[in-house]
PDB file of N, CA and C in Angstrom:
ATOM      1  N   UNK A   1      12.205  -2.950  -3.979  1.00  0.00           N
ATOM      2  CA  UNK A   1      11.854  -3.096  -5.364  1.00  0.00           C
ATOM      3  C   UNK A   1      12.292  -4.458  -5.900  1.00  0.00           C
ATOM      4  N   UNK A   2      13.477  -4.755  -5.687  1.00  0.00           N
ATOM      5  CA  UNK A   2      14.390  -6.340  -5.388  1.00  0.00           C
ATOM      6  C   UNK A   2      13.163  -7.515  -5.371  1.00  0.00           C
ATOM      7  N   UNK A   3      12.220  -7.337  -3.908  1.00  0.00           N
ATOM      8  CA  UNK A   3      11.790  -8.007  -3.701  1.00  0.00           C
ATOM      9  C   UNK A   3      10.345  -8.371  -4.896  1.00  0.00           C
ATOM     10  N   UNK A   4       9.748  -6.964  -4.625  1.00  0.00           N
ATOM     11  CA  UNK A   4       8.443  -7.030  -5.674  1.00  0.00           C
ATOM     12  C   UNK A   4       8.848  -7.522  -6.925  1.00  0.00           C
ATOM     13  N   UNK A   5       9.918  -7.461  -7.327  1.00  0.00           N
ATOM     14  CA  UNK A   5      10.464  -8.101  -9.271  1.00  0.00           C
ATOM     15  C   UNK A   5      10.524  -9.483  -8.396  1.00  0.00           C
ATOM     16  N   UNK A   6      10.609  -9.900  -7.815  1.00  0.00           N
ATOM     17  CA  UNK A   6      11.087 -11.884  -7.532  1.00  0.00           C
ATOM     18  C   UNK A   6       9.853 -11.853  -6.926  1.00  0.00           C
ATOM     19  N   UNK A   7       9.448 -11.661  -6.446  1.00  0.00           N
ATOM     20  CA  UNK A   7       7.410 -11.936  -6.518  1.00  0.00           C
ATOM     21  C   UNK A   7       6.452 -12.292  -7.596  1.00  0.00           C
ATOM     22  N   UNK A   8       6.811 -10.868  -8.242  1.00  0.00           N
ATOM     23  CA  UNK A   8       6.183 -10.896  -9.593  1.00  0.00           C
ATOM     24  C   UNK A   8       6.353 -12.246 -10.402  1.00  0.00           C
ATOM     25  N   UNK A   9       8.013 -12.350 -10.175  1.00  0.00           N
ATOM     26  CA  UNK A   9       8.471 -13.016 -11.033  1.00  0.00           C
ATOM     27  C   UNK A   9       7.989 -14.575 -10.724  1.00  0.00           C
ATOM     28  N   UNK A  10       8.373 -14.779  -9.635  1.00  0.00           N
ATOM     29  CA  UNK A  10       7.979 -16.180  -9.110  1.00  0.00           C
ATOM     30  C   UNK A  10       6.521 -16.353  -9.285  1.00  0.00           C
ATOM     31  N   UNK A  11       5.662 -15.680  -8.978  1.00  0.00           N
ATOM     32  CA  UNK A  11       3.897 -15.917  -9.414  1.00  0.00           C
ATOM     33  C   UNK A  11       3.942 -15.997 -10.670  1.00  0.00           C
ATOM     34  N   UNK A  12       4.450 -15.096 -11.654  1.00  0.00           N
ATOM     35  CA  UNK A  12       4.339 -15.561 -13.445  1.00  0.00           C
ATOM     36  C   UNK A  12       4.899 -16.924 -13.533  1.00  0.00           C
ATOM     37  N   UNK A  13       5.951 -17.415 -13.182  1.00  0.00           N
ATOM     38  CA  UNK A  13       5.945 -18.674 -13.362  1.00  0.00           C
ATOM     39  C   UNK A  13       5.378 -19.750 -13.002  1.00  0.00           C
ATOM     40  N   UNK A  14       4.994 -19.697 -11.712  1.00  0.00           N
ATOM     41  CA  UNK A  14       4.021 -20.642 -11.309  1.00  0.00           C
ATOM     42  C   UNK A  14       2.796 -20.421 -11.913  1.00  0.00           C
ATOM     43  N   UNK A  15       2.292 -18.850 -12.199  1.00  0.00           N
ATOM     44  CA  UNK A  15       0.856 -18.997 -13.078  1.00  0.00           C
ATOM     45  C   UNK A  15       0.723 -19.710 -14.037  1.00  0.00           C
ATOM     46  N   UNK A  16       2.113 -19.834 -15.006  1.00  0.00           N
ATOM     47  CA  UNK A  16       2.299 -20.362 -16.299  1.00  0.00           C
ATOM     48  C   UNK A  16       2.160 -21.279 -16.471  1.00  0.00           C
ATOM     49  N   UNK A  17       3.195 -22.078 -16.000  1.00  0.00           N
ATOM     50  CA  UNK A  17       3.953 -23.357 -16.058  1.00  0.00           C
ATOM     51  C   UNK A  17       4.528 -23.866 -14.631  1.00  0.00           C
ATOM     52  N   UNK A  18       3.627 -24.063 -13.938  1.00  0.00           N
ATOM     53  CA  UNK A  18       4.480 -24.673 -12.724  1.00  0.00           C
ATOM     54  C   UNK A  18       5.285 -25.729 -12.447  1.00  0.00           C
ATOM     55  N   UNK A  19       6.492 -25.823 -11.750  1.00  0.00           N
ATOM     56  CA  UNK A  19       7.241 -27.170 -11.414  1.00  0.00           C
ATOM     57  C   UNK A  19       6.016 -28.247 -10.970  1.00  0.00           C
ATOM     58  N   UNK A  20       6.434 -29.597 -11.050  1.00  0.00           N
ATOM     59  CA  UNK A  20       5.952 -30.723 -10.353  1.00  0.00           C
ATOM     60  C   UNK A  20       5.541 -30.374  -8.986  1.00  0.00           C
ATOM     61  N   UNK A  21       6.829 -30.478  -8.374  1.00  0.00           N
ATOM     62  CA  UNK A  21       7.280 -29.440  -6.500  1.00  0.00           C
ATOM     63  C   UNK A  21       5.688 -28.869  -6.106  1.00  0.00           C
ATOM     64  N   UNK A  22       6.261 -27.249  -7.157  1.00  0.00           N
ATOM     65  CA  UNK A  22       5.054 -27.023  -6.680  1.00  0.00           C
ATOM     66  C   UNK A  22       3.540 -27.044  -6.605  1.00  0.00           C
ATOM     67  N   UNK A  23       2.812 -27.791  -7.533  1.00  0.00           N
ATOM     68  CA  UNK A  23       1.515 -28.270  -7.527  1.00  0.00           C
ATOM     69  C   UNK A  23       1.543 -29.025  -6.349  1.00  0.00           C
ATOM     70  N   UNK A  24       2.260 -29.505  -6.326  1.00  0.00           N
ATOM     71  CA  UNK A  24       2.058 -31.368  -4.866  1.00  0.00           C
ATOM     72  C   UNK A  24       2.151 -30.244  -3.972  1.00  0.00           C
ATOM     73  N   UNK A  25       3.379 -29.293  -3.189  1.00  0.00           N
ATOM     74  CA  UNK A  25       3.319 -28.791  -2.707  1.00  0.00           C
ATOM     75  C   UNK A  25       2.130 -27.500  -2.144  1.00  0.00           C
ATOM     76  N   UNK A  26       2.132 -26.739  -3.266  1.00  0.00           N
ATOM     77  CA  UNK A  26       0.658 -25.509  -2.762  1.00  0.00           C
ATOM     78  C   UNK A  26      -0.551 -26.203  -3.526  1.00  0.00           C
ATOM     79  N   UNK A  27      -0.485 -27.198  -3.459  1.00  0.00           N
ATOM     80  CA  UNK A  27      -1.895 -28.027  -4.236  1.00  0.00           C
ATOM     81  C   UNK A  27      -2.601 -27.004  -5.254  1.00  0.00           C
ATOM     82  N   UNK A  28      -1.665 -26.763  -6.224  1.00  0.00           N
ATOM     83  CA  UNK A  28      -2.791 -26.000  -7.180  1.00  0.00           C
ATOM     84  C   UNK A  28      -3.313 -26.752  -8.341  1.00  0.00           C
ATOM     85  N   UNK A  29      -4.497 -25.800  -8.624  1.00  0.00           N
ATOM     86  CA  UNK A  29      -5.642 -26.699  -9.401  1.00  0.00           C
ATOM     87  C   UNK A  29      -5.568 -26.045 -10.735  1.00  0.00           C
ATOM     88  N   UNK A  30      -5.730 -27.179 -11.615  1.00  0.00           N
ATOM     89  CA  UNK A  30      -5.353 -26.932 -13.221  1.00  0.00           C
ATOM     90  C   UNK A  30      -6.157 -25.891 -13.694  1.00  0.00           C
ATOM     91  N   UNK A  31      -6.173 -24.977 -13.995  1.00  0.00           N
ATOM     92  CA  UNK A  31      -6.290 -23.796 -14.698  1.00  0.00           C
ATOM     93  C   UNK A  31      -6.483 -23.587 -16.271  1.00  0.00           C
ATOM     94  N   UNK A  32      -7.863 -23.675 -17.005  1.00  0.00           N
ATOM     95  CA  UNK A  32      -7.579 -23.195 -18.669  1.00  0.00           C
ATOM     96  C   UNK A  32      -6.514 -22.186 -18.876  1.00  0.00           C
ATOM     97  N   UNK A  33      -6.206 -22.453 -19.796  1.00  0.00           N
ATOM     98  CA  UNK A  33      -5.101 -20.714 -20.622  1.00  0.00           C
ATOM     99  C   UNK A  33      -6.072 -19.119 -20.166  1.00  0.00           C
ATOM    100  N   UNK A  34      -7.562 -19.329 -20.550  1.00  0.00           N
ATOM    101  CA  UNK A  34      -7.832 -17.955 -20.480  1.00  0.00           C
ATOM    102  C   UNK A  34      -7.789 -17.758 -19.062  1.00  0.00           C
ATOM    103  N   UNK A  35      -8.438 -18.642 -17.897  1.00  0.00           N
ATOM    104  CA  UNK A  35      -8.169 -18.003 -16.689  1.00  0.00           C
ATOM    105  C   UNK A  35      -6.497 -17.571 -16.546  1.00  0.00           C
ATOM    106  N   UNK A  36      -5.780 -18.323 -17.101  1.00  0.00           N
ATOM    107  CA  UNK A  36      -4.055 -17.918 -16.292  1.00  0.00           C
ATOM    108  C   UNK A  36      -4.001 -16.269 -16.919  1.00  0.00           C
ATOM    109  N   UNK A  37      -4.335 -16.183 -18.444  1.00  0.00           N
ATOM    110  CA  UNK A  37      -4.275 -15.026 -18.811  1.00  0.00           C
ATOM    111  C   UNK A  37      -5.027 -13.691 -18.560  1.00  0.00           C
ATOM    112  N   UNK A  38      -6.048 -14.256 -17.612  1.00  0.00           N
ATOM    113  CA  UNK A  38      -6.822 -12.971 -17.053  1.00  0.00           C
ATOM    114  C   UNK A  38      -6.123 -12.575 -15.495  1.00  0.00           C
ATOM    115  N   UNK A  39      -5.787 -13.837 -15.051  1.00  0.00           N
ATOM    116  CA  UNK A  39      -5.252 -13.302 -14.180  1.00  0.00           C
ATOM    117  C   UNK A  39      -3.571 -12.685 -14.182  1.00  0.00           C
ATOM    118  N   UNK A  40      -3.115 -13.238 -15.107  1.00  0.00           N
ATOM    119  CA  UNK A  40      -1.820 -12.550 -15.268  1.00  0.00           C
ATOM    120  C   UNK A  40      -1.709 -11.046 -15.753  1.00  0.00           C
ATOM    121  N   UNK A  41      -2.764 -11.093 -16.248  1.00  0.00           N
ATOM    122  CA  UNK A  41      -3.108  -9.362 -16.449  1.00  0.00           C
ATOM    123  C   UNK A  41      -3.382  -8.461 -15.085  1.00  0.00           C
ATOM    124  N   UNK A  42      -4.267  -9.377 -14.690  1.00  0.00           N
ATOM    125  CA  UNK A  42      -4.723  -8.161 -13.423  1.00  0.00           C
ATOM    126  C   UNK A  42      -3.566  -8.380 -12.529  1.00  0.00           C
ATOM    127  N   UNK A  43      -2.127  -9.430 -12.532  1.00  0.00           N
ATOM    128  CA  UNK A  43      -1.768  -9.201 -11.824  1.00  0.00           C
ATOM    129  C   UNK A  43      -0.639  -8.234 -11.930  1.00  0.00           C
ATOM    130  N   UNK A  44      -0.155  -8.347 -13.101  1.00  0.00           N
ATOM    131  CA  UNK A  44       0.738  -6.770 -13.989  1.00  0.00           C
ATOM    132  C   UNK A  44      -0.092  -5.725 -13.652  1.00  0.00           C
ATOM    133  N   UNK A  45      -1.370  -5.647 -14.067  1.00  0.00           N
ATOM    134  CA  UNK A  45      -2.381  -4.588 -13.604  1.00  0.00           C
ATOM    135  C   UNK A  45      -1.600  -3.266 -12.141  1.00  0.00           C
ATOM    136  N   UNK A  46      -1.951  -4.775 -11.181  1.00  0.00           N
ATOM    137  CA  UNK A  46      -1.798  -4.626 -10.145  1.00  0.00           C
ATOM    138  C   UNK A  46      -0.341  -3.985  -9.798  1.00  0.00           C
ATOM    139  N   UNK A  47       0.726  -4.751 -10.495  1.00  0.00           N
ATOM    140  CA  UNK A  47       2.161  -4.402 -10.154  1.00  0.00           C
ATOM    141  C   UNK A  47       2.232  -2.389 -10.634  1.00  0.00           C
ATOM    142  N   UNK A  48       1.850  -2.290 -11.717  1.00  0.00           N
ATOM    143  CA  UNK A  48       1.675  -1.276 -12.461  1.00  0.00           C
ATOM    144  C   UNK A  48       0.864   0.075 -11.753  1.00  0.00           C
ATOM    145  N   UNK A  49       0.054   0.140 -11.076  1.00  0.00           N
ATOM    146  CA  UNK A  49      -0.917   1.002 -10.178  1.00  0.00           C
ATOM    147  C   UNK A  49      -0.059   1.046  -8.957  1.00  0.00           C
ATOM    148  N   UNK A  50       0.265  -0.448  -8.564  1.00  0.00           N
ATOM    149  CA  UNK A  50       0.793   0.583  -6.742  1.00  0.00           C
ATOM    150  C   UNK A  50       2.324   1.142  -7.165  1.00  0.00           C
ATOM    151  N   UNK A  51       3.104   0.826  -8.351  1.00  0.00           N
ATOM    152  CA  UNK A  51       4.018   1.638  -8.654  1.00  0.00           C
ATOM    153  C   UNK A  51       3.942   2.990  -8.720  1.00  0.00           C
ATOM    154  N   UNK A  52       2.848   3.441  -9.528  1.00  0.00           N
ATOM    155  CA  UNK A  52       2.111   4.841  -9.331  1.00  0.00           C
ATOM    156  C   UNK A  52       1.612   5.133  -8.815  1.00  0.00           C
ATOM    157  N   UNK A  53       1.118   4.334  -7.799  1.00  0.00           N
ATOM    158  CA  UNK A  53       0.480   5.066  -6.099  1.00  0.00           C
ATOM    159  C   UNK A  53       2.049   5.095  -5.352  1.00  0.00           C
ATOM    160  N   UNK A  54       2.981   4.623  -5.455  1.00  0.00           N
ATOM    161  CA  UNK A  54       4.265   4.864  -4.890  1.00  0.00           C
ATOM    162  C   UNK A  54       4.652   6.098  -5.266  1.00  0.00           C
ATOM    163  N   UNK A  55       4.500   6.096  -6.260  1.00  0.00           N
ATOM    164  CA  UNK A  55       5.621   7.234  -7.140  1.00  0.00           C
ATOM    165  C   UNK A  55       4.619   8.339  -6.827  1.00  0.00           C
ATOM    166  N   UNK A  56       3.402   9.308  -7.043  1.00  0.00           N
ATOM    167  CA  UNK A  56       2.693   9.527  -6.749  1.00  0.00           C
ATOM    168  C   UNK A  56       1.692   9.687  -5.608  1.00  0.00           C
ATOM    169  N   UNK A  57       0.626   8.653  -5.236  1.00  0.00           N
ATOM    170  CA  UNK A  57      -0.643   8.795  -4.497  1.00  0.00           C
ATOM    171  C   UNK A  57      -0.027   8.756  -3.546  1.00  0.00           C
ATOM    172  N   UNK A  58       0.822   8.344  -2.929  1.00  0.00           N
ATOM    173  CA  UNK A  58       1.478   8.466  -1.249  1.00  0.00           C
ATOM    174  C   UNK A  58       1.654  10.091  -0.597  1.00  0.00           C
ATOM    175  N   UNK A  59       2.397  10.691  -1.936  1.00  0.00           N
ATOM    176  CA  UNK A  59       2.377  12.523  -1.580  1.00  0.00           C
ATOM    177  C   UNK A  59       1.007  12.954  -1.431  1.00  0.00           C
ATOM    178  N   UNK A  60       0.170  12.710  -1.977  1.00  0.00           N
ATOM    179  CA  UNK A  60      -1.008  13.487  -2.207  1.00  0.00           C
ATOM    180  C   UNK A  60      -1.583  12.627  -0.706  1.00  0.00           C
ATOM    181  N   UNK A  61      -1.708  11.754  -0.279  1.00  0.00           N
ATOM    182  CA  UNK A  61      -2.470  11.271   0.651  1.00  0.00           C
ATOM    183  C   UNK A  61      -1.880  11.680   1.725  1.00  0.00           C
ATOM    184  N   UNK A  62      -0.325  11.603   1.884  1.00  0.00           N
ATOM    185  CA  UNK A  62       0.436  12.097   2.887  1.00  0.00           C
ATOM    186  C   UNK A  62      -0.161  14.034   3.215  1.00  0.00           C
ATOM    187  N   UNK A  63      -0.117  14.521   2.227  1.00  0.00           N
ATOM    188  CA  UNK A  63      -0.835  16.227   1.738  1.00  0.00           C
ATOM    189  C   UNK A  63      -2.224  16.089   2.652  1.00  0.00           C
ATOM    190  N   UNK A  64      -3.031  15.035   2.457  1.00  0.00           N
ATOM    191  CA  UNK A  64      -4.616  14.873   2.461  1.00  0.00           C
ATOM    192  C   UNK A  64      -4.364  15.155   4.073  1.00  0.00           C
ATOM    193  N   UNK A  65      -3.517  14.322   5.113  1.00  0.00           N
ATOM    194  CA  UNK A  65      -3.707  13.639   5.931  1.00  0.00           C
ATOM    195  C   UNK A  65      -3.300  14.622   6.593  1.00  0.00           C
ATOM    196  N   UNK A  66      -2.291  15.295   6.615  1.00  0.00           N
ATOM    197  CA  UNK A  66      -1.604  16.688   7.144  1.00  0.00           C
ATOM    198  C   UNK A  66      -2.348  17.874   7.354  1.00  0.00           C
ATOM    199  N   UNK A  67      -3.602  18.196   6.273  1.00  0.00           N
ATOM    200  CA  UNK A  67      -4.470  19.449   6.262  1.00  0.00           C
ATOM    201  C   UNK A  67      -5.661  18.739   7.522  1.00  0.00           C
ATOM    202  N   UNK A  68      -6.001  17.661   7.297  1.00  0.00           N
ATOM    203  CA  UNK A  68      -6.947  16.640   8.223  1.00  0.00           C
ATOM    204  C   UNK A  68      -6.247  17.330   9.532  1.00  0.00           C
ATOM    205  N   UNK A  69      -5.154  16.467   9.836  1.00  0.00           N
ATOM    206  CA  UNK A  69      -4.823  17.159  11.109  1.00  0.00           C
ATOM    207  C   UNK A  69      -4.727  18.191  11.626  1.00  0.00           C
ATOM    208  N   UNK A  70      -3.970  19.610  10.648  1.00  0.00           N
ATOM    209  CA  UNK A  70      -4.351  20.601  11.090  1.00  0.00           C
ATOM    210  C   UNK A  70      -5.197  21.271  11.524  1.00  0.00           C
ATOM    211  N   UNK A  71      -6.324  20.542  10.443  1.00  0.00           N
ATOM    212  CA  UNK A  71      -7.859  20.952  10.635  1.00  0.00           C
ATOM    213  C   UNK A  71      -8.258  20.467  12.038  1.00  0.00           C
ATOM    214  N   UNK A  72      -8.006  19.391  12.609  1.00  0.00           N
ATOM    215  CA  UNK A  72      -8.765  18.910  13.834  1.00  0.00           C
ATOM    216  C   UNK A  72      -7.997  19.389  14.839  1.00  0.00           C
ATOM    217  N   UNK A  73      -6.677  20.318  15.024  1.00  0.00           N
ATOM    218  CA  UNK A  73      -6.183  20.757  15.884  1.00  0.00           C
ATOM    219  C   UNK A  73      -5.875  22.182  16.288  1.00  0.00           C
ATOM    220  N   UNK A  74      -6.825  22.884  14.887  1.00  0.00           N
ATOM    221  CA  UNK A  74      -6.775  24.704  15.336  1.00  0.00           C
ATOM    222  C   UNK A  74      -8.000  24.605  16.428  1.00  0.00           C
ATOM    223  N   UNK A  75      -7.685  25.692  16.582  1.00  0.00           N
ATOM    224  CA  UNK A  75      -8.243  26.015  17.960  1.00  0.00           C
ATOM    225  C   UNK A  75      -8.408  25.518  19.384  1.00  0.00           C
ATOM    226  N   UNK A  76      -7.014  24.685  19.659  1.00  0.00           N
ATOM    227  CA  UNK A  76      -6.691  23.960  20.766  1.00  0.00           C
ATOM    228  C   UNK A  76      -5.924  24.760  21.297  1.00  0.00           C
ATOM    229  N   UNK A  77      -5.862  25.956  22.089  1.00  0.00           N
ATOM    230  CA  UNK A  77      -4.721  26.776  22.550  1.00  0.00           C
ATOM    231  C   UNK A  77      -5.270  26.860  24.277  1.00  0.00           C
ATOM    232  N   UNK A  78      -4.456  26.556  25.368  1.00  0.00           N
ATOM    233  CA  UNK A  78      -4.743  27.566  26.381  1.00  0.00           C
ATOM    234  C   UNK A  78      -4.832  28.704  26.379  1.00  0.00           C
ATOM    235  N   UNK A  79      -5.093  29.415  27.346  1.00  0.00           N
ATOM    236  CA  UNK A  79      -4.608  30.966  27.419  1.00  0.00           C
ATOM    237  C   UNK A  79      -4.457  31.105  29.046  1.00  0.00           C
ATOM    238  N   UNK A  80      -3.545  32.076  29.204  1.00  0.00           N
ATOM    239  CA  UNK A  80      -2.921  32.132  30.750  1.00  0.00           C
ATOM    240  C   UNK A  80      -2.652  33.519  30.230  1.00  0.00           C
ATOM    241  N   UNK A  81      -2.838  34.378  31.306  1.00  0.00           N
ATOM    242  CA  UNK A  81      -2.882  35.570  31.516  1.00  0.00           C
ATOM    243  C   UNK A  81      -2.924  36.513  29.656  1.00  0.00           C
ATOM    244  N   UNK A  82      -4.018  36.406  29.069  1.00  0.00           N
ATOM    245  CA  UNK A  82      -4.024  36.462  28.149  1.00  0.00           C
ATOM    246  C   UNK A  82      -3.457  36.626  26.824  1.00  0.00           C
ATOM    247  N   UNK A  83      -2.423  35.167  27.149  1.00  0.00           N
ATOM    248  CA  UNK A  83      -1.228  34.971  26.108  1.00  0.00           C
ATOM    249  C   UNK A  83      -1.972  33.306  25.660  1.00  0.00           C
ATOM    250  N   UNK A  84      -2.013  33.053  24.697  1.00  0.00           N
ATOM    251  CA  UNK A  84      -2.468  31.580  24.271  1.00  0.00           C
ATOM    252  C   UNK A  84      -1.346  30.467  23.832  1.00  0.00           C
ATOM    253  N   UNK A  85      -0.924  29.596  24.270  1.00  0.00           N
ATOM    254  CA  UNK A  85      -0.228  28.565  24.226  1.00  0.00           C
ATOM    255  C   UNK A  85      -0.896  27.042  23.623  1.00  0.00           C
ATOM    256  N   UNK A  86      -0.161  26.701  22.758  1.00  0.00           N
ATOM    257  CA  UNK A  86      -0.343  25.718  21.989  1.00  0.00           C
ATOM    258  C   UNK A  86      -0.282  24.801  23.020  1.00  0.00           C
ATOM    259  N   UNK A  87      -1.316  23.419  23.010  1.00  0.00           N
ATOM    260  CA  UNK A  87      -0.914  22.150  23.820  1.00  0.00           C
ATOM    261  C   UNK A  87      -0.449  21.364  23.453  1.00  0.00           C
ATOM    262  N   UNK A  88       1.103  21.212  23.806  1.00  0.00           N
ATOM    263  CA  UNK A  88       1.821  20.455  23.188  1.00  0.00           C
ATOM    264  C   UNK A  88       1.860  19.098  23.787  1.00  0.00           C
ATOM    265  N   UNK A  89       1.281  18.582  24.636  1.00  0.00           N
ATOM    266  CA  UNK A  89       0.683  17.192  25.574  1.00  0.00           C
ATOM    267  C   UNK A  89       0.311  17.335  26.732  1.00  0.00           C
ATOM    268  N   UNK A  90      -0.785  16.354  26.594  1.00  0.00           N
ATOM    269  CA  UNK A  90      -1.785  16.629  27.709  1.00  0.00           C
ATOM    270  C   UNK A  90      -0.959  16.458  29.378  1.00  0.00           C
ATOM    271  N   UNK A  91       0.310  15.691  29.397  1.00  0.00           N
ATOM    272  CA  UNK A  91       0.683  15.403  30.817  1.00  0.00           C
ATOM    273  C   UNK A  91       1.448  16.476  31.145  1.00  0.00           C
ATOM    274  N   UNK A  92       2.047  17.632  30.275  1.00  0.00           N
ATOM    275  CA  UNK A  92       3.133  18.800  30.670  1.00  0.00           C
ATOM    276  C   UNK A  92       2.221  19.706  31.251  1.00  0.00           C
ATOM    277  N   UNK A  93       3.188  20.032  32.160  1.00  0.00           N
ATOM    278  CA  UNK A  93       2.320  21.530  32.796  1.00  0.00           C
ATOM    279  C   UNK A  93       3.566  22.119  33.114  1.00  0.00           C
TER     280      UNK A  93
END
């Protein structure tokens, strides 16, 4: 989380107001006010959504991904003397 706040943070400033340094350095190109401000939105935007896909959409996809598998693995059983055994990998016998 450490890291994503000094990300954030470091791109708002360079969106803003960049040092000398860094223009010469990442060669960036002068920017009107409204582009910096559209993109400084979508990039809060951005910070703001995968916080709540963290906090959130990860369970539900983790949920999604678990029934998926179950689903693609019923009805995989041997049977030996008509007792059915789960295959727990293909190299055990």
């Amino acid at each position: 989380m450490i890291s994503i706040m000094t990300l954030t943070v470091f791109n708002v400033a360079v969106l803003l107001s960049p040092p000398q340094q860094f223009i010469v350095i990442l060669e960036l190109m002068p920017l009107p006010l409204s582009a910096r401000s559209r993109l400084l939105v979508v990039a809060m935007l951005n910070v703001v959504v995968s916080m709540v896909f963290e906090q959130w959409g990860s369970e539900v996809v983790g949920k999604v991904i678990g029934k998926v598998i179950v689903y693609l693995r019923r009805g995989r059983r041997r049977w030996t003397e008509g007792q059915g055994y789960k295959i727990v990998e293909s190299g055990m016998r």
